[in-house]
C-alpha atoms as a PDB file:
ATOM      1  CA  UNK A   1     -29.216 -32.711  19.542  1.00  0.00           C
ATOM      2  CA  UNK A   2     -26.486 -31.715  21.271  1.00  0.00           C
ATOM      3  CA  UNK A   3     -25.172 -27.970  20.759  1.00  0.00           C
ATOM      4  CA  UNK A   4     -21.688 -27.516  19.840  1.00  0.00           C
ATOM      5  CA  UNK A   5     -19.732 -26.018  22.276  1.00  0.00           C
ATOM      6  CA  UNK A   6     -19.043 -22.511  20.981  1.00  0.00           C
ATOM      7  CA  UNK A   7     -15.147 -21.136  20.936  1.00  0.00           C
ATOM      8  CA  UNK A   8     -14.923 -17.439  21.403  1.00  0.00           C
ATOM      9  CA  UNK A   9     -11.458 -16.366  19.587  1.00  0.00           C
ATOM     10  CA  UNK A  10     -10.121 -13.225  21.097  1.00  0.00           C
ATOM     11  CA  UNK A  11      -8.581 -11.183  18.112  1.00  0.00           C
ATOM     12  CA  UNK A  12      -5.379  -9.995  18.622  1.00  0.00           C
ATOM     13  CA  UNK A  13      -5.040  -5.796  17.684  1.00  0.00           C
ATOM     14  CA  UNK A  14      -2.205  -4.287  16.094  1.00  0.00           C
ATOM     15  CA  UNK A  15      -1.322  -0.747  17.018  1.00  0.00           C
ATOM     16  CA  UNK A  16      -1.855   1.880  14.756  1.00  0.00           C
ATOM     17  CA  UNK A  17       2.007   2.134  14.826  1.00  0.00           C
ATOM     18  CA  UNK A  18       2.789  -1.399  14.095  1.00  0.00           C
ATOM     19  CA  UNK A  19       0.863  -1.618  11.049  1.00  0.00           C
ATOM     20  CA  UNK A  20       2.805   1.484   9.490  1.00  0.00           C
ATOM     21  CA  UNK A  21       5.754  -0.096  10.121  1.00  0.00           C
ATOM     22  CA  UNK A  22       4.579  -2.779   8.001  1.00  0.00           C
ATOM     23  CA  UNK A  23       4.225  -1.021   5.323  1.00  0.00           C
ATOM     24  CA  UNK A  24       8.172  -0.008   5.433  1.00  0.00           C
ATOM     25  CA  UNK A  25       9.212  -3.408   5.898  1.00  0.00           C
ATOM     26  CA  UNK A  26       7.392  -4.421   3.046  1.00  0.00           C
ATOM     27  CA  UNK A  27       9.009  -2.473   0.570  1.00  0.00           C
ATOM     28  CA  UNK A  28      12.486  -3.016   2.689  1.00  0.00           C
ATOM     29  CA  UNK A  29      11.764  -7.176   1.788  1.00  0.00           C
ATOM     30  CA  UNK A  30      10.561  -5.812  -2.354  1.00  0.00           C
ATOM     31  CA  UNK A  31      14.243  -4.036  -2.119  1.00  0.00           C
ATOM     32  CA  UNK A  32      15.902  -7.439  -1.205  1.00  0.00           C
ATOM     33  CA  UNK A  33      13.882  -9.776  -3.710  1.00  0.00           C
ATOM     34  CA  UNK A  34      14.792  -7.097  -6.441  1.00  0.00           C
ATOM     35  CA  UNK A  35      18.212  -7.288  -5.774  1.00  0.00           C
ATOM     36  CA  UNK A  36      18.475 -10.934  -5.745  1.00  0.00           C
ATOM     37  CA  UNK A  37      16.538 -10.884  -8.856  1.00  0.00           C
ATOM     38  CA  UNK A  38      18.771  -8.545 -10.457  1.00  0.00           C
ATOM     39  CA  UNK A  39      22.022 -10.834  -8.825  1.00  0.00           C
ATOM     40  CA  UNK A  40      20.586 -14.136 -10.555  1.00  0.00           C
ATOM     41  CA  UNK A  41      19.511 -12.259 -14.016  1.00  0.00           C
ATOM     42  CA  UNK A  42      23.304 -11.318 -14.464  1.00  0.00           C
ATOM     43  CA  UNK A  43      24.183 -14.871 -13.866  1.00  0.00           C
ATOM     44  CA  UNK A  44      21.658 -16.128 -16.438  1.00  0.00           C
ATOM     45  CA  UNK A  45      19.262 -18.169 -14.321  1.00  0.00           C
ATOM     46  CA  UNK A  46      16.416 -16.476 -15.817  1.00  0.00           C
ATOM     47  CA  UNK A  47      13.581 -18.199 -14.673  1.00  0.00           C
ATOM     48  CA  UNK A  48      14.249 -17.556 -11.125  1.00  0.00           C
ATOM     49  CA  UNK A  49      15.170 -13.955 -11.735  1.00  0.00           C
ATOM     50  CA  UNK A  50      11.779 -13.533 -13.226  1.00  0.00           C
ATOM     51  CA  UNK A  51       9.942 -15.328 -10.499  1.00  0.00           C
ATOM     52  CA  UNK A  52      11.894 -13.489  -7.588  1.00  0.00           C
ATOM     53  CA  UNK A  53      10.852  -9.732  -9.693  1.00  0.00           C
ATOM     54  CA  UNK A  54       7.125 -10.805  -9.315  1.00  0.00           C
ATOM     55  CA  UNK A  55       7.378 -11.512  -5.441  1.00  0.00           C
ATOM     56  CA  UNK A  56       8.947  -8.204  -5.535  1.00  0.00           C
ATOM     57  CA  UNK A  57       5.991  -6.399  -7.071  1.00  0.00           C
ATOM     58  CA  UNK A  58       3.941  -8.368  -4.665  1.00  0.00           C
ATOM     59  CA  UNK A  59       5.504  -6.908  -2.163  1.00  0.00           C
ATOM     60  CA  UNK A  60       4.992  -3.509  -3.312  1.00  0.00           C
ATOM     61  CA  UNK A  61       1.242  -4.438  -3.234  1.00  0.00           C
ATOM     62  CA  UNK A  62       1.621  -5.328   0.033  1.00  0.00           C
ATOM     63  CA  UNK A  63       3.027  -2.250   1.348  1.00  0.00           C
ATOM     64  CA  UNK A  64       0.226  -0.342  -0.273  1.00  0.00           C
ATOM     65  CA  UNK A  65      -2.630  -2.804   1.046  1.00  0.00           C
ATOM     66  CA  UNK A  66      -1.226  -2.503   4.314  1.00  0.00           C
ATOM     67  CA  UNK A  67      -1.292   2.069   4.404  1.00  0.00           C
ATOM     68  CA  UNK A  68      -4.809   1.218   3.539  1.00  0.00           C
ATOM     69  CA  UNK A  69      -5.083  -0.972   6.732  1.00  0.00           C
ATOM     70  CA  UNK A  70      -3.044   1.560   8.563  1.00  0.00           C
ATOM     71  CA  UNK A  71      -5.311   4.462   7.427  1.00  0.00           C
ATOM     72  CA  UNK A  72      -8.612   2.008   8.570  1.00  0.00           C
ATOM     73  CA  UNK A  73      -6.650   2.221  11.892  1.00  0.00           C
ATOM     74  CA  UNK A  74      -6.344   6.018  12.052  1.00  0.00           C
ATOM     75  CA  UNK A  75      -9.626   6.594  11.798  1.00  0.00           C
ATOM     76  CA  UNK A  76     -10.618   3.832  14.706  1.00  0.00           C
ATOM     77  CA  UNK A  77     -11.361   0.698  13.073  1.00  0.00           C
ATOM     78  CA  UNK A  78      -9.798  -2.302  14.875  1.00  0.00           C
ATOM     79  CA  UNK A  79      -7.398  -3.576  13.033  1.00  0.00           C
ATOM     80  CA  UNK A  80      -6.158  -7.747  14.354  1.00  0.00           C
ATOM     81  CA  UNK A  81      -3.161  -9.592  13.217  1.00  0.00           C
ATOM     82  CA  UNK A  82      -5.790 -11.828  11.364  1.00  0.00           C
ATOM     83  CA  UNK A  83      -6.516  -9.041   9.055  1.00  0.00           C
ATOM     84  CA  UNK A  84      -2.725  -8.591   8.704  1.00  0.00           C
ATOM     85  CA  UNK A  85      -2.504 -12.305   7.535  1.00  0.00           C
ATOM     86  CA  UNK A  86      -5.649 -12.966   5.335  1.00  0.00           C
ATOM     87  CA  UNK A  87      -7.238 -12.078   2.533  1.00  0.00           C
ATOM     88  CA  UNK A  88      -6.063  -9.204   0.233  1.00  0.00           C
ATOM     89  CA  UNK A  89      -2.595 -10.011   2.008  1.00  0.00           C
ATOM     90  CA  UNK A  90      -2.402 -13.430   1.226  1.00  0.00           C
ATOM     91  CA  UNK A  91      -3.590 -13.169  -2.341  1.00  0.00           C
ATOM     92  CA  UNK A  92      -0.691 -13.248  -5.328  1.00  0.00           C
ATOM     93  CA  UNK A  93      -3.473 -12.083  -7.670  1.00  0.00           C
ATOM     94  CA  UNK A  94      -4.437  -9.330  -5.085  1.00  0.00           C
ATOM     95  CA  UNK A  95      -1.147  -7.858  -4.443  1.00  0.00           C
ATOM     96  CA  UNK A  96      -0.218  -8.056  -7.937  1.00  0.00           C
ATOM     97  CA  UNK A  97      -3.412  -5.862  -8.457  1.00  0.00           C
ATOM     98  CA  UNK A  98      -2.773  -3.441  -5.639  1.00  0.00           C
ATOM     99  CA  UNK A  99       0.445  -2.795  -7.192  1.00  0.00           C
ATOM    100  CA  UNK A 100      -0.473  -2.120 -10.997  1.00  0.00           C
ATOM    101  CA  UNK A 101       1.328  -2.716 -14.062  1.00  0.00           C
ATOM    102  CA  UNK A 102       3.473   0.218 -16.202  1.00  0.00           C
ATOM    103  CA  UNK A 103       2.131   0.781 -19.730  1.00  0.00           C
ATOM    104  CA  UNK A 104       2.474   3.324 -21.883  1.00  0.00           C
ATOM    105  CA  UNK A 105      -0.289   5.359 -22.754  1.00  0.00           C
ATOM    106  CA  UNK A 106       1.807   6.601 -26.267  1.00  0.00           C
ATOM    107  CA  UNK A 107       0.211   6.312 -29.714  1.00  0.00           C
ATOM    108  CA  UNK A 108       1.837   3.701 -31.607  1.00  0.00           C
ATOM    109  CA  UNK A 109       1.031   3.548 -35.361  1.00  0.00           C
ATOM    110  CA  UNK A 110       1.718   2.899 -39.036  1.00  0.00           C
ATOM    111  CA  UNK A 111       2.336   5.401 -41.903  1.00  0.00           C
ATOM    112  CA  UNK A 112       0.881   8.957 -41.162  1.00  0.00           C
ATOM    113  CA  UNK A 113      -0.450   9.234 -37.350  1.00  0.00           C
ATOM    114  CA  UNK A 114      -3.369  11.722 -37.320  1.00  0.00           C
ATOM    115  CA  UNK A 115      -3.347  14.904 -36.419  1.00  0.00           C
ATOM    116  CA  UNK A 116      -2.959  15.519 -32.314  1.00  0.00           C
ATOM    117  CA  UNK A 117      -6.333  16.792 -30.796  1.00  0.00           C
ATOM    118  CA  UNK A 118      -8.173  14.912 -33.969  1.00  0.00           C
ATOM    119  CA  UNK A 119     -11.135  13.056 -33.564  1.00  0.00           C
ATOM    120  CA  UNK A 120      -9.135  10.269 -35.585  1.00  0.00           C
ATOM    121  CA  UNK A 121      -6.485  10.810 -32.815  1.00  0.00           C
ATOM    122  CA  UNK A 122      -8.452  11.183 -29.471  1.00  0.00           C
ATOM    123  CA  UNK A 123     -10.145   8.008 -31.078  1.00  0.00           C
ATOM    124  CA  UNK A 124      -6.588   5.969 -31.699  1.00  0.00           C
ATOM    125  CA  UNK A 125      -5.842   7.405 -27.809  1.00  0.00           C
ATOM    126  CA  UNK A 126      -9.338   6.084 -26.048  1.00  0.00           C
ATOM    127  CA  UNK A 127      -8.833   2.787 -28.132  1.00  0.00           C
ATOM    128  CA  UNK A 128      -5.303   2.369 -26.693  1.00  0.00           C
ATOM    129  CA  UNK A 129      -5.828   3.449 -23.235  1.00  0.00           C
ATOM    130  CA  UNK A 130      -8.966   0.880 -23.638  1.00  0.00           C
ATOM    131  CA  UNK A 131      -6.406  -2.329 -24.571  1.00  0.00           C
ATOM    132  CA  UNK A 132      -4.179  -0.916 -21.556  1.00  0.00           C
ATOM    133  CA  UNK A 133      -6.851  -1.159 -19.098  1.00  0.00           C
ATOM    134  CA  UNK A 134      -8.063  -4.822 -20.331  1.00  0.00           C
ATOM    135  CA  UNK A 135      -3.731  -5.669 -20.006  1.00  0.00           C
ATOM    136  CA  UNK A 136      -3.867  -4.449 -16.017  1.00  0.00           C
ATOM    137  CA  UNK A 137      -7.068  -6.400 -15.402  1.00  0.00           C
ATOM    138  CA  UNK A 138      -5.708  -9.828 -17.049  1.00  0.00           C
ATOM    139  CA  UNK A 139      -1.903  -8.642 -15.507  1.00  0.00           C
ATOM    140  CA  UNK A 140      -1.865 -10.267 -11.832  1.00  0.00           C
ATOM    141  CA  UNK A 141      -3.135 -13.612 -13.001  1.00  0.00           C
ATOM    142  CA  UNK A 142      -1.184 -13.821 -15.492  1.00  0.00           C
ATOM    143  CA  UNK A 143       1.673 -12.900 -14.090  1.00  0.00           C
ATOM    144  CA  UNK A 144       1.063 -15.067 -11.215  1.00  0.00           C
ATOM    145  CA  UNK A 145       0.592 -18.534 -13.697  1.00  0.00           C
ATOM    146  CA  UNK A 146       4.253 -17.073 -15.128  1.00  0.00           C
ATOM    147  CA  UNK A 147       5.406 -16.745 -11.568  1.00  0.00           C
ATOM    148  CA  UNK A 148       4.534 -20.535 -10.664  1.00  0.00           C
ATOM    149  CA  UNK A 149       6.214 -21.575 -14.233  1.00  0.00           C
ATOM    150  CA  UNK A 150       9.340 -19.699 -13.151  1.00  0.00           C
ATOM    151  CA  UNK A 151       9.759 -22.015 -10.144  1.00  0.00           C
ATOM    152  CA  UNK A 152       7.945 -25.105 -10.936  1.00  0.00           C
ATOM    153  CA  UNK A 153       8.167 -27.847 -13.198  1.00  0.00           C
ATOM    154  CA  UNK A 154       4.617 -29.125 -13.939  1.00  0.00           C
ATOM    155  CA  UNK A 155       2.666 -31.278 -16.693  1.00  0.00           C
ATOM    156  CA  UNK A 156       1.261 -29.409 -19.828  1.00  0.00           C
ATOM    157  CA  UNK A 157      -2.524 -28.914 -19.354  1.00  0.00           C
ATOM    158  CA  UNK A 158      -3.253 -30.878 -22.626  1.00  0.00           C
ATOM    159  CA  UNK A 159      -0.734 -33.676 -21.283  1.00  0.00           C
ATOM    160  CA  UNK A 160       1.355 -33.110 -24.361  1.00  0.00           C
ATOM    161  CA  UNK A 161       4.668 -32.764 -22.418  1.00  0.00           C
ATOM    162  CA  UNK A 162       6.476 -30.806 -19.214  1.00  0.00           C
ATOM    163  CA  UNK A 163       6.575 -26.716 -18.502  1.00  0.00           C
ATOM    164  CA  UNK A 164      10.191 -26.444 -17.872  1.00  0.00           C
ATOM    165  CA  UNK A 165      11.448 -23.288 -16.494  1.00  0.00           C
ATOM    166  CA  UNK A 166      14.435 -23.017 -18.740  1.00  0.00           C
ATOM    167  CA  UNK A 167      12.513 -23.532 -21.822  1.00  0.00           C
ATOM    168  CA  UNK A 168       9.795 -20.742 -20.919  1.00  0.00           C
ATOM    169  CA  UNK A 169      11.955 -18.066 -19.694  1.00  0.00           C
ATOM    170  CA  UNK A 170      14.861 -15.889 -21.227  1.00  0.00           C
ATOM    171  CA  UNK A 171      17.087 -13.150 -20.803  1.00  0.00           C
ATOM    172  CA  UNK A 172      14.642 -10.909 -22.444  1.00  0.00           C
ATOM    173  CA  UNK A 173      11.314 -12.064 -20.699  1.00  0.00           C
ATOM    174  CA  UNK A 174      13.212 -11.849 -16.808  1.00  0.00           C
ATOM    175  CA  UNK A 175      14.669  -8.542 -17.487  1.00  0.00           C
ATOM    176  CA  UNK A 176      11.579  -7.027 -18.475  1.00  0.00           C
ATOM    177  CA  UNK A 177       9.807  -8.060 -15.412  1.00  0.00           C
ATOM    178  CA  UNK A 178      12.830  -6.879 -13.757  1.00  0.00           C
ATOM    179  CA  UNK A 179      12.530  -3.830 -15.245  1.00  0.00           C
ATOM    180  CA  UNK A 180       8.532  -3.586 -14.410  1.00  0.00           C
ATOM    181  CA  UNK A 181       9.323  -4.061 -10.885  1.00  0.00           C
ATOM    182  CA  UNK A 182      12.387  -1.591 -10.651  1.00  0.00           C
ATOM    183  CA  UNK A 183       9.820   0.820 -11.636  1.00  0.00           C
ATOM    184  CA  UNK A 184       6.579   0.171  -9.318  1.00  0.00           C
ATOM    185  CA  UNK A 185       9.679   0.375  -6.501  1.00  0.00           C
ATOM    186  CA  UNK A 186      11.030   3.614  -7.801  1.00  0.00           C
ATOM    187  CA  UNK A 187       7.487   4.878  -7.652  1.00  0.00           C
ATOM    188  CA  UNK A 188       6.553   3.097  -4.200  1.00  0.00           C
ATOM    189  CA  UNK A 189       9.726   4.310  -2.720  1.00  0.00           C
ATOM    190  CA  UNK A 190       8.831   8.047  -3.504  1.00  0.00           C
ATOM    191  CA  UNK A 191       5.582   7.680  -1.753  1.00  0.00           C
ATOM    192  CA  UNK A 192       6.658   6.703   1.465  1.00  0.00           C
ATOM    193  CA  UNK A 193       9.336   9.187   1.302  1.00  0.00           C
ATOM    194  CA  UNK A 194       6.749  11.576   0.994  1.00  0.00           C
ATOM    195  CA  UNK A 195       4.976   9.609   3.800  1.00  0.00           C
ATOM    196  CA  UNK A 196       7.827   9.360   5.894  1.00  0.00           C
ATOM    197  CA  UNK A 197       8.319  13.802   5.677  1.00  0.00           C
ATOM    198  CA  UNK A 198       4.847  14.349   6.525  1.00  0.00           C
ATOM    199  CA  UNK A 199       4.720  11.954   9.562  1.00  0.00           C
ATOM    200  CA  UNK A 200       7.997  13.382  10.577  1.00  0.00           C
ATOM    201  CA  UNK A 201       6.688  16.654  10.869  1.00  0.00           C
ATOM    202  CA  UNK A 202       4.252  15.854  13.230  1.00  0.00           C
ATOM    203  CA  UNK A 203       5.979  13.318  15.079  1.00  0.00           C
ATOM    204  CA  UNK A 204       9.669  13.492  14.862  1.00  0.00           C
ATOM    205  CA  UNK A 205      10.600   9.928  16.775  1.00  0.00           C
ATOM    206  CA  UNK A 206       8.570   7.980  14.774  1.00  0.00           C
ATOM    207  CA  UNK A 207       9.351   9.931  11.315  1.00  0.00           C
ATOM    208  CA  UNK A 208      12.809   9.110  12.776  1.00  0.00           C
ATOM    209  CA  UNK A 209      12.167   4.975  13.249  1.00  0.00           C
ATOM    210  CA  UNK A 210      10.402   4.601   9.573  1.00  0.00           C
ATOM    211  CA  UNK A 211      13.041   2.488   7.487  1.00  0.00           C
ATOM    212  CA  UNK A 212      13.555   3.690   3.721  1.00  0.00           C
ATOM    213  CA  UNK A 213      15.232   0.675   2.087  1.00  0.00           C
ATOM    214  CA  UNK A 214      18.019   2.076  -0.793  1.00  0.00           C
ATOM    215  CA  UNK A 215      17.333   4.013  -4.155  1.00  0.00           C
ATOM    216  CA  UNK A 216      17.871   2.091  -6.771  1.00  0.00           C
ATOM    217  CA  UNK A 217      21.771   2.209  -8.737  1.00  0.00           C
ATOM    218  CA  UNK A 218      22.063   2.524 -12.124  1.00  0.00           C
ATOM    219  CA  UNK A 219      24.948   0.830 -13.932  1.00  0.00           C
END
């Protein structure tokens, strides 16, 4: 038999520069997507406002999936525009995960709340912060069925009848997704602020040619 003529692919590396740039850019593109959101939410088309809020926080997890490829470059792995383009990159689920979810960690409760520093209390707190971590694991995939429902209209899984966007989604359920990914970008856009300062001291050109998209307005 015959051996198949083997193809040698000749990966394509990204500087170390390049890639940090990327991670700019992609919270430059979560700044546009949460703006449109925000436009569209104020005009009551709700299901797209909601959809356009998750891309946003997916592209928050992008920017923070690609420092980590950026810091794999700094210290001499080979980073190719493949690796840019696949995997973590590429995954909804992923980037949703990269980019967390904001709960609180407060004690809600009925009647009396025990006594802070309790072991009725500190047993309330584990249980909550428990629930919270189970919410961030089940988050991206849930938010990314929600995400697909915002934008598409598709049969029921029991066959009973349609998802419609404008039947799943209102002004309450799109503005607090908004309002989830105002707050990953307020957070992302402090860290590469902080970023962008320490690179600048080192290297004032390319401190100088990293892009901070706008802090957010408040009404």
């Amino acid at each position: 038999m015959a051996k198949k003529a083997s193809r040698s692919k000749t990966a394509t590396i990204v500087s170390t520069h390049t890639i940090l740039a990327g991670v700019f850019f992609a919270l430059r593109q979560a700044w546009e997507l949460l703006s449109a959101a925000t436009i569209l939410q104020e005009a009551g088309k709700f299901p797209s406002a909601y959809g356009l809020a998750v891309f946003c926080r997916e592209e928050i997890g992008k920017s923070k999936l690609l420092e980590k490829r950026w810091k794999d470059s700094l210290a001499g792995k080979l980073v190719s525009a493949q690796d840019l383009n696949s995997g973590d990159l590429r995954s909804h689920a992923r980037k949703l995960r990269a980019v967390g979810k904001v709960l609180s960690e407060g004690v809600f409760s009925q009647g009396v709340p025990p006594d802070p520093g309790s072991s009725e209390a500190n047993e309330l707190l584990h249980h909550i912060r428990q629930i919270n971590i189970r919410v961030r694991e089940l988050d991206p995939d849930r938010t990314h069925l929600r995400r697909q429902r915002a934008f598409y209209v598709e049969m029921h899984e029991a066959g009973v009848g349609w998802w419609k966007p404008w039947d799943f989604f209102d002004r309450a359920r799109s503005r607090g997704e908004i309002l989830e990914a105002e707050s990953a970008y307020l957070l992302r856009r402090l860290e590469l602020e902080v970023l962008k300062e320490k690179i600048g001291r080192a290297d004032v050109v390319l401190g100088n040619s990293l892009y901070l998209p706008p802090e957010l307005t408040t009404a």
